[in-house]
N, C-alpha and C. Protein backbone atom coordinates (compact mmCIF):
# COMPACT_ATOMS: atom_id res chain seq x y z
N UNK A 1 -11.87 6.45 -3.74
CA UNK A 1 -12.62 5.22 -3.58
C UNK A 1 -11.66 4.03 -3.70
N UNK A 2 -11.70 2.75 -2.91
CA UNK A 2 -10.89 2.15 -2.89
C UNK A 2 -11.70 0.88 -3.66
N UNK A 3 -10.63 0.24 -4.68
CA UNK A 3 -11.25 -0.65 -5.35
C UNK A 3 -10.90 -2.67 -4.33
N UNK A 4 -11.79 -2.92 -4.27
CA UNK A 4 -11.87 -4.42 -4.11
C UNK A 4 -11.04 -5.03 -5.15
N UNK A 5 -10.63 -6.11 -4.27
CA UNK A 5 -9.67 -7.38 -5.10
C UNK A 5 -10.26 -7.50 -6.43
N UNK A 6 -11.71 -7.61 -6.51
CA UNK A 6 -12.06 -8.28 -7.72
C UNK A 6 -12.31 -7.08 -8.85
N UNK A 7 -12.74 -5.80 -8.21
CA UNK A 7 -12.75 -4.73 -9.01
C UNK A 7 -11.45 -4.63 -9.78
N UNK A 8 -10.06 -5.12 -8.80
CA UNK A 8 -8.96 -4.79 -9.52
C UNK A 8 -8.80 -5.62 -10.53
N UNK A 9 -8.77 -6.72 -10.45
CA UNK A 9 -8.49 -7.81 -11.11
C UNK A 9 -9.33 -7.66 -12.78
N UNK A 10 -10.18 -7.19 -12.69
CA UNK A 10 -11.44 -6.77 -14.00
C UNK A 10 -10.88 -5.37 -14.58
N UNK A 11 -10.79 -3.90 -13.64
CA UNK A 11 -9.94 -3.51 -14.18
C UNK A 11 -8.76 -3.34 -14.83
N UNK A 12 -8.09 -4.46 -14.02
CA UNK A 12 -5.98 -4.55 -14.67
C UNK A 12 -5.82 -5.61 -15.17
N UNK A 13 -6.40 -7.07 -14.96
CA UNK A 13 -5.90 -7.92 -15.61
C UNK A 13 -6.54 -8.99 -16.24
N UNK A 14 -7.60 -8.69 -15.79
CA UNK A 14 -8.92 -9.57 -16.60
C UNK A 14 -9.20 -9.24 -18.11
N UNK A 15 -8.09 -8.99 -18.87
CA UNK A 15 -8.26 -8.39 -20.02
C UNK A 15 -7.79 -9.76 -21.12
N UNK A 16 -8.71 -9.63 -21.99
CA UNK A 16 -8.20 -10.75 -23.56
C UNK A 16 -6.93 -10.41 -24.09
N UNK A 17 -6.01 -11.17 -23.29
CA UNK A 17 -4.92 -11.13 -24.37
C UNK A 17 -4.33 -12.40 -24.75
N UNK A 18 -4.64 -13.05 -24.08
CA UNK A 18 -4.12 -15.05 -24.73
C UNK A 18 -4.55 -16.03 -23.69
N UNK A 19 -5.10 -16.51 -24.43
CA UNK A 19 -5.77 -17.66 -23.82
C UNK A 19 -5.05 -19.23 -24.09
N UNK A 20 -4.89 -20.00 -23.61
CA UNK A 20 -4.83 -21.32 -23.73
C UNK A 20 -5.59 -22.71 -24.04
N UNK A 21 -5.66 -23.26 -24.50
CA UNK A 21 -6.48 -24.22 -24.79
C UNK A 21 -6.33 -25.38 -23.37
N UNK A 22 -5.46 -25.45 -22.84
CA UNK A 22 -5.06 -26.37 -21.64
C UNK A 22 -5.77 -25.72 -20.24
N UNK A 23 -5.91 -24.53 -20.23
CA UNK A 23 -6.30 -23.76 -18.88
C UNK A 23 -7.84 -24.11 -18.88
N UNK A 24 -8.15 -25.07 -17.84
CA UNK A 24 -9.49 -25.35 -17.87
C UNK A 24 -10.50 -24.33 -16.92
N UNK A 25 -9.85 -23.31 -15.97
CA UNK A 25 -10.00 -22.24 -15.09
C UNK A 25 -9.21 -21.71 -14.73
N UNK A 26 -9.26 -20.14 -15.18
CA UNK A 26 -8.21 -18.84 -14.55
C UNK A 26 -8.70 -18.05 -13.62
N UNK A 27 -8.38 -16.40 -14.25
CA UNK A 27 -9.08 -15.65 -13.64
C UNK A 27 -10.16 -15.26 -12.99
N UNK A 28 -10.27 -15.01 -12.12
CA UNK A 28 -11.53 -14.97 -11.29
C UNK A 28 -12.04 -15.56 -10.43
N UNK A 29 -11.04 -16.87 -9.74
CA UNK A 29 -11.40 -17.42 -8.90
C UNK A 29 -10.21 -17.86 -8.17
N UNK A 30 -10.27 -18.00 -7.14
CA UNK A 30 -8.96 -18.37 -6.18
C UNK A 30 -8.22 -19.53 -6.61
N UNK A 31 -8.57 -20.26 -7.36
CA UNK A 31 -7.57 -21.21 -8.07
C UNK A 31 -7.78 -21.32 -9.24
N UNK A 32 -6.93 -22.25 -10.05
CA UNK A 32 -7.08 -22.40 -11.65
C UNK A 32 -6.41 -23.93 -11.87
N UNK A 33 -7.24 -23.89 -13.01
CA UNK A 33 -6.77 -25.70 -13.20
C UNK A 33 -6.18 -25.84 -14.64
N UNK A 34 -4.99 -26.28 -14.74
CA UNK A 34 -4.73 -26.73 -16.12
C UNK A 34 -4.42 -27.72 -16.57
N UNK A 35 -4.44 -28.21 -17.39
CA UNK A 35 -4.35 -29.76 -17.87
C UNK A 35 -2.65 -30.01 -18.13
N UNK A 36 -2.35 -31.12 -17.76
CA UNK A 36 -0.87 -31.16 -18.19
C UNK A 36 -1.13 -32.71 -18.95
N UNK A 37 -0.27 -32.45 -20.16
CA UNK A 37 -0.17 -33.15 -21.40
C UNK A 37 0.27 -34.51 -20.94
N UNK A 38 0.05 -35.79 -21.02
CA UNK A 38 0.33 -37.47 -20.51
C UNK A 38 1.57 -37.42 -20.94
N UNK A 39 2.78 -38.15 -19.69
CA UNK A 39 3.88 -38.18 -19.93
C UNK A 39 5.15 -36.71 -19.84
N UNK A 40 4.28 -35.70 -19.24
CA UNK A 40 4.91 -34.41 -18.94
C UNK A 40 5.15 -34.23 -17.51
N UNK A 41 5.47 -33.45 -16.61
CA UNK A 41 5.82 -32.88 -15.59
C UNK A 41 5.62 -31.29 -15.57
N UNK A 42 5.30 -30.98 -14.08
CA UNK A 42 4.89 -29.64 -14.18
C UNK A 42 5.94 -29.13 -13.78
N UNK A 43 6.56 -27.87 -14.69
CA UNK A 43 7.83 -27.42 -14.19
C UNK A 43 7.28 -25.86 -13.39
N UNK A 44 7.50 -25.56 -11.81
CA UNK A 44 7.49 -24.26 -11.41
C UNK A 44 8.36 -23.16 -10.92
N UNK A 45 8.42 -22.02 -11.06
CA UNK A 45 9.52 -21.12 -10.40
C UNK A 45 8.50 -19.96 -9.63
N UNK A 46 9.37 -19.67 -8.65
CA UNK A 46 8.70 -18.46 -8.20
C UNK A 46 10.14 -16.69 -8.20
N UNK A 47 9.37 -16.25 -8.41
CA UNK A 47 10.60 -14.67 -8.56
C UNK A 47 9.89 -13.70 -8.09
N UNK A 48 10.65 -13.10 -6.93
CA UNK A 48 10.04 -11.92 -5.88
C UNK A 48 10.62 -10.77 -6.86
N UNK A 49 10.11 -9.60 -6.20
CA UNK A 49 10.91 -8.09 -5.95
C UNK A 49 9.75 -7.29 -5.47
N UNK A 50 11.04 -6.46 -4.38
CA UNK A 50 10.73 -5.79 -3.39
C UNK A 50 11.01 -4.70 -3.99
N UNK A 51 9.71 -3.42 -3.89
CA UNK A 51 10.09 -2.31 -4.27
C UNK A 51 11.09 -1.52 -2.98
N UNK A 52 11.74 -0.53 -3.89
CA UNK A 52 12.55 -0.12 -2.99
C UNK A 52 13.98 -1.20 -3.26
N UNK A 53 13.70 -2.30 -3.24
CA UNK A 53 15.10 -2.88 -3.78
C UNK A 53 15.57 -3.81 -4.87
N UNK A 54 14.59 -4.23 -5.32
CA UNK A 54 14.58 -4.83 -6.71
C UNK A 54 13.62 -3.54 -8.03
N UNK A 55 13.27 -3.29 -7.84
CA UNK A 55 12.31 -2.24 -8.23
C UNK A 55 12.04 -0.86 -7.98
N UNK A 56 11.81 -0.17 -8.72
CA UNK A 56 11.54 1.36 -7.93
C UNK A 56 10.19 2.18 -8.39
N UNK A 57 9.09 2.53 -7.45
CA UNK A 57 8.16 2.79 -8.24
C UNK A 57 8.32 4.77 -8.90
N UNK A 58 9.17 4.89 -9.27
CA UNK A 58 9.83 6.16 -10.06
C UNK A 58 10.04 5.66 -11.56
N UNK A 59 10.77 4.50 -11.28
CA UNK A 59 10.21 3.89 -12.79
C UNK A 59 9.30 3.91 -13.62
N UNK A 60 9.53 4.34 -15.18
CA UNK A 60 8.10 3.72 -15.87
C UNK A 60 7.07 2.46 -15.44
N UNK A 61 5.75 2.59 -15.66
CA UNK A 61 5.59 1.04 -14.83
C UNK A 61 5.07 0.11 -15.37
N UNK A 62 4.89 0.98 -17.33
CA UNK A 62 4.88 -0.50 -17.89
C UNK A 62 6.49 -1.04 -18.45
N UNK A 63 7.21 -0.16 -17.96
CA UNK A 63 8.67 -1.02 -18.17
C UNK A 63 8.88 -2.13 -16.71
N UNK A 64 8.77 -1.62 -15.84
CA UNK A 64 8.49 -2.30 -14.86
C UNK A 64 7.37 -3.55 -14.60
N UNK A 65 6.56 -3.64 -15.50
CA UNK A 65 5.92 -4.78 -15.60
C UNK A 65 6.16 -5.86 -16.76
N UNK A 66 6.69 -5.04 -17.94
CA UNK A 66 7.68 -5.89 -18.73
C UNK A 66 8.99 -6.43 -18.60
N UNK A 67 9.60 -5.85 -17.59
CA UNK A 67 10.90 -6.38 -16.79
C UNK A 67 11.00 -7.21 -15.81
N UNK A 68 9.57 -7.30 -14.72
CA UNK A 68 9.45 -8.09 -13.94
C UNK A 68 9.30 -9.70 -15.08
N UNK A 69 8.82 -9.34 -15.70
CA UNK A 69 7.94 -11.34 -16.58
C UNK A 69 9.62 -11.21 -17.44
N UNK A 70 10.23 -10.20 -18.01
CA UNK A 70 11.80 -10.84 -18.59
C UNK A 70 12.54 -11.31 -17.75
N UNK A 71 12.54 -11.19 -16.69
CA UNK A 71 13.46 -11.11 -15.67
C UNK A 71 13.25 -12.69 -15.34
N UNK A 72 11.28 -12.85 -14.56
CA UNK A 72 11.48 -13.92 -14.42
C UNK A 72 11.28 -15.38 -15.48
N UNK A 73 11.44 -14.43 -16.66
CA UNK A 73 11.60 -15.73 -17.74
C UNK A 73 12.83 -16.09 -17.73
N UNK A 74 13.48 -15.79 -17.93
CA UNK A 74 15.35 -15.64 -17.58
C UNK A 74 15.43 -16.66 -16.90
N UNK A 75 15.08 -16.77 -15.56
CA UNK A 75 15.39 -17.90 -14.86
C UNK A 75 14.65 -19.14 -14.95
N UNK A 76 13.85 -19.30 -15.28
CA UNK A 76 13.07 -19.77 -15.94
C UNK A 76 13.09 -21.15 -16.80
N UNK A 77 13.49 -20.06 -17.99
CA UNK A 77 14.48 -20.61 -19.53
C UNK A 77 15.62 -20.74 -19.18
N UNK A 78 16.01 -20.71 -17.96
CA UNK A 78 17.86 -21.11 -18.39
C UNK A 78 17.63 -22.62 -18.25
N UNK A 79 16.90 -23.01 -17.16
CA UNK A 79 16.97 -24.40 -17.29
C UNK A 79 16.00 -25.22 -18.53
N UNK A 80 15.06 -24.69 -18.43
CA UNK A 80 13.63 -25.53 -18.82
C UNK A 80 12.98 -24.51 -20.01
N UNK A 81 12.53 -24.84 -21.01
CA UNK A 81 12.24 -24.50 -22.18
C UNK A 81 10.99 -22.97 -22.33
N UNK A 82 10.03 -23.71 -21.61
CA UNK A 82 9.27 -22.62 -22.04
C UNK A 82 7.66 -22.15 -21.06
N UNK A 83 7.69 -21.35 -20.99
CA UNK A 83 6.66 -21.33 -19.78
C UNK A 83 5.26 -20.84 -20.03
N UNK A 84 4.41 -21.07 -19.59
CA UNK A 84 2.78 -22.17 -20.26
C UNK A 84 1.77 -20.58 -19.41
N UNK A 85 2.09 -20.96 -18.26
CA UNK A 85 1.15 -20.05 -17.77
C UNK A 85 1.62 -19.42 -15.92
N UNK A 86 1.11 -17.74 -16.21
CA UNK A 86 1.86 -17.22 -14.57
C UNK A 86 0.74 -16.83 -14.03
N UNK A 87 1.23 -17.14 -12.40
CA UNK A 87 0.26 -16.11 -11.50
C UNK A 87 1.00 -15.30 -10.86
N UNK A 88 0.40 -13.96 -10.75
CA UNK A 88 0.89 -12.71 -10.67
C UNK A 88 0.21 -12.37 -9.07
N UNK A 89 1.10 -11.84 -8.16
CA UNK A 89 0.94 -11.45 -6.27
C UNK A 89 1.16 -10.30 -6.27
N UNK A 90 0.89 -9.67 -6.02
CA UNK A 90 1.19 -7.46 -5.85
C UNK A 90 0.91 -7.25 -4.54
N UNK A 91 1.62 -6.75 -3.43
CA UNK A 91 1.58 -6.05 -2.16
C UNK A 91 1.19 -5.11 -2.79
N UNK A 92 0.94 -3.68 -2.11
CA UNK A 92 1.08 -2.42 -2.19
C UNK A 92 0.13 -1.77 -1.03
N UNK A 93 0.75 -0.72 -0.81
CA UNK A 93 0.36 0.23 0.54
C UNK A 93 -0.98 0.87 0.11
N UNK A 94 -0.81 1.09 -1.25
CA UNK A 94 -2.19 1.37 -1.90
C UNK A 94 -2.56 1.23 -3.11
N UNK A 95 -3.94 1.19 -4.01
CA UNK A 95 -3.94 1.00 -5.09
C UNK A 95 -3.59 2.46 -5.89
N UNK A 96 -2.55 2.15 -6.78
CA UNK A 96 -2.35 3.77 -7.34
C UNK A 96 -3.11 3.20 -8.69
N UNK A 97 -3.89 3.85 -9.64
CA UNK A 97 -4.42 3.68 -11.02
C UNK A 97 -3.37 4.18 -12.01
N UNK A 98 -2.36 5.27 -11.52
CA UNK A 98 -1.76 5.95 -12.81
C UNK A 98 -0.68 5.12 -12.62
N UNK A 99 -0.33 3.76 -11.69
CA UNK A 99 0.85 2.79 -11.65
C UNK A 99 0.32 1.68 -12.10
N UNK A 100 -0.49 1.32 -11.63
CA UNK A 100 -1.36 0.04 -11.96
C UNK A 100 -1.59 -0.05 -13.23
N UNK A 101 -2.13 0.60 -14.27
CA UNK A 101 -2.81 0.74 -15.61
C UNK A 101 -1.69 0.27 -16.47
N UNK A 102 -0.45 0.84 -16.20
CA UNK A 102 0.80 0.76 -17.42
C UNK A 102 1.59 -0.51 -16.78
N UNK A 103 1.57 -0.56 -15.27
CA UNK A 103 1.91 -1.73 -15.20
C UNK A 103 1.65 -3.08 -15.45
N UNK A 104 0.14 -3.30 -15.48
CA UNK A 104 -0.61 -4.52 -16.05
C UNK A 104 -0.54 -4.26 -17.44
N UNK A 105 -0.43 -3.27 -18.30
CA UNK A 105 -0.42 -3.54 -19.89
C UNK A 105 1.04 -3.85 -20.46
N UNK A 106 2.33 -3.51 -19.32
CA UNK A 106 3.53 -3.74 -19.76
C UNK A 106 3.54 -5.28 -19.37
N UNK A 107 2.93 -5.64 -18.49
CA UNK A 107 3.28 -7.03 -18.13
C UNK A 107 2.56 -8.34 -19.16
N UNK A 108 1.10 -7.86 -19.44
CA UNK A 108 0.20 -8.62 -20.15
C UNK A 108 0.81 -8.62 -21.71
N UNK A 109 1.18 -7.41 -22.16
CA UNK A 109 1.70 -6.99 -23.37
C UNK A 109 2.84 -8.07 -23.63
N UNK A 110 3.55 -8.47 -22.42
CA UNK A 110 5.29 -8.89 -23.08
C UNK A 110 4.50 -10.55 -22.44
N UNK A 111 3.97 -10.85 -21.77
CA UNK A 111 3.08 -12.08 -21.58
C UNK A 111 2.49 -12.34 -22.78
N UNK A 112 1.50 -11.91 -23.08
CA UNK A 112 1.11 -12.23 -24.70
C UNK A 112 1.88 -12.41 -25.97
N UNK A 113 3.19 -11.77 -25.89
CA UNK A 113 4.37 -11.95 -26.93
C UNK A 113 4.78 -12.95 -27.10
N UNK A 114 4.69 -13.60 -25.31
CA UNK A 114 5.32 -15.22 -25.09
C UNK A 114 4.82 -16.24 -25.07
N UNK A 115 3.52 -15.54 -24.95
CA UNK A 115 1.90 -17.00 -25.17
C UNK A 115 2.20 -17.33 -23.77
N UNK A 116 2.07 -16.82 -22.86
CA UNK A 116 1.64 -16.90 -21.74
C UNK A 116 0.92 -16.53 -20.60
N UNK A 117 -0.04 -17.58 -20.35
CA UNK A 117 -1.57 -17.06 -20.00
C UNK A 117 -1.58 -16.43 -18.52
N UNK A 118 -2.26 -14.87 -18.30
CA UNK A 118 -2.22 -15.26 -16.32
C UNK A 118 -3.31 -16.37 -16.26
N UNK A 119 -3.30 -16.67 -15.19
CA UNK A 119 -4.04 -17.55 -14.82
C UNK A 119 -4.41 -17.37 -13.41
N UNK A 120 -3.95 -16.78 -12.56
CA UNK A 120 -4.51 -16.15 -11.13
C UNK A 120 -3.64 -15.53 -10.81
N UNK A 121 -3.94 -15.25 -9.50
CA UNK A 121 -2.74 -14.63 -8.72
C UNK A 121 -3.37 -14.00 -7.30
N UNK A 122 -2.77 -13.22 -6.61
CA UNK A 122 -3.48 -12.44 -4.89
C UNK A 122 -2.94 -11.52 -5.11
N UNK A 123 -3.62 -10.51 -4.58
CA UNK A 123 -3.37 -8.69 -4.00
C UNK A 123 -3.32 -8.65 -2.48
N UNK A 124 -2.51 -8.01 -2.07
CA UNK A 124 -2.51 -7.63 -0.40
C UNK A 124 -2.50 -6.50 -0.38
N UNK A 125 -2.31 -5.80 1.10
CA UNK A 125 -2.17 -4.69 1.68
C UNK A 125 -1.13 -4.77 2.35
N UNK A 126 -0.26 -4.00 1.87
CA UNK A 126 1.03 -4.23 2.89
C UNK A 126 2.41 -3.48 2.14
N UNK A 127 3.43 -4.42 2.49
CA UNK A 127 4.55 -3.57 1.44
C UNK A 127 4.98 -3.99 0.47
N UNK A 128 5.57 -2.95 -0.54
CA UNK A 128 5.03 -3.16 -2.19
C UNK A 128 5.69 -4.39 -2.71
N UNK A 129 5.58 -5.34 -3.30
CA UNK A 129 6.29 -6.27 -3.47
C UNK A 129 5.43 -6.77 -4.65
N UNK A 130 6.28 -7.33 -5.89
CA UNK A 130 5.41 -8.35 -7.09
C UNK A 130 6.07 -9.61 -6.64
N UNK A 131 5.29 -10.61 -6.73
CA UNK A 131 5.81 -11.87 -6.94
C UNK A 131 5.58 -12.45 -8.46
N UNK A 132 6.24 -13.28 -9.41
CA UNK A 132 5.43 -14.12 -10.19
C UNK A 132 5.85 -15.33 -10.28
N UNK A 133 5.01 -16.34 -10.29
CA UNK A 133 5.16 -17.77 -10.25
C UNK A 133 4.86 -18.14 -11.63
N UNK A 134 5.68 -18.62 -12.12
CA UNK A 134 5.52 -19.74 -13.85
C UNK A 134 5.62 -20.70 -13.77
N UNK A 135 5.29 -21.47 -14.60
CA UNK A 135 4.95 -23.07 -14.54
C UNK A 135 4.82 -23.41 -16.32
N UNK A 136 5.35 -24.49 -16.49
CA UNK A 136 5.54 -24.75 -18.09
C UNK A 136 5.64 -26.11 -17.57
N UNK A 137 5.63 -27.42 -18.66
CA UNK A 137 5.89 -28.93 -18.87
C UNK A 137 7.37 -28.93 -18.97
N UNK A 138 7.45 -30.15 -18.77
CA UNK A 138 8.63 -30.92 -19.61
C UNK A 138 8.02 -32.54 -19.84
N UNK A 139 8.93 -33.01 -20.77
CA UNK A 139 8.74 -34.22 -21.25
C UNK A 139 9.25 -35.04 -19.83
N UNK A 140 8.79 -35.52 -19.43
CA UNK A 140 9.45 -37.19 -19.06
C UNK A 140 10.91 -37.60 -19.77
N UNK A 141 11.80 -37.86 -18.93
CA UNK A 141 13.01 -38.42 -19.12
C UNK A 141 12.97 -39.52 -19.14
């Protein structure tokens, strides 16, 4: 049985693990709104990988979902301090459950360590690829 976008999203990532007080709408709807603090700037990054070449799905895949959010904190934090809230993009040729399950708890797991909220994201059909986009403040210079 093939699960719908939103089935997935309730199954893998619609789960309580940190919330924000600034996120005025996340999950569950095609956009999300968050408040940015007077006198801040919205800082964003985006970080691909392509399975098959950044990734391999032979891998564990909640190491693979905790490596994708270190990876793109890394770049991240080298410049800019600290990052607020991500949305998470997944290609895949199909929904696998015994990849999916460990992958959303490795990713949410090391997200929650960092206090950082999902806040949306898209699923496709196609070839396997994660994207994640972060976004954190900075002060005004």
């Amino acid at each position: 049985m093939s699960l719908s976008e939103f089935q997935m999203i309730n199954n893998y990532f619609d789960v309580p693990t940190f919330s924000r007080a600034d996120t005025l709408l996340s999950i569950g709807d095609d956009a999300a709104i968050i408040k940015i603090p007077t006198g801040h700037h919205l800082v964003c990054n985006l970080t691909q990988w392509i399975e098959g070449v950044d990734y391999s799905k032979q891998a564990p895949a909640m190491e693979t979902g905790k490596q994708c959010l270190l990876s793109s904190l890394e770049h991240f934090t080298h410049r800019f301090k600290t990052a607020n809230w991500m949305t998470l993009s997944i290609s895949m040729t199909e929904i696998n459950d015994d990849w999916l399950l460990p992958f959303s708890q490795g990713l949410l797991a090391t997200a929650k360590r960092r206090q950082i909220q999902l806040i949306g994201g898209d699923t496709s059909r196609g070839p396997e690829a994660i994207r994640i986009h972060l976004m954190g403040t900075q002060k005004d210079a």
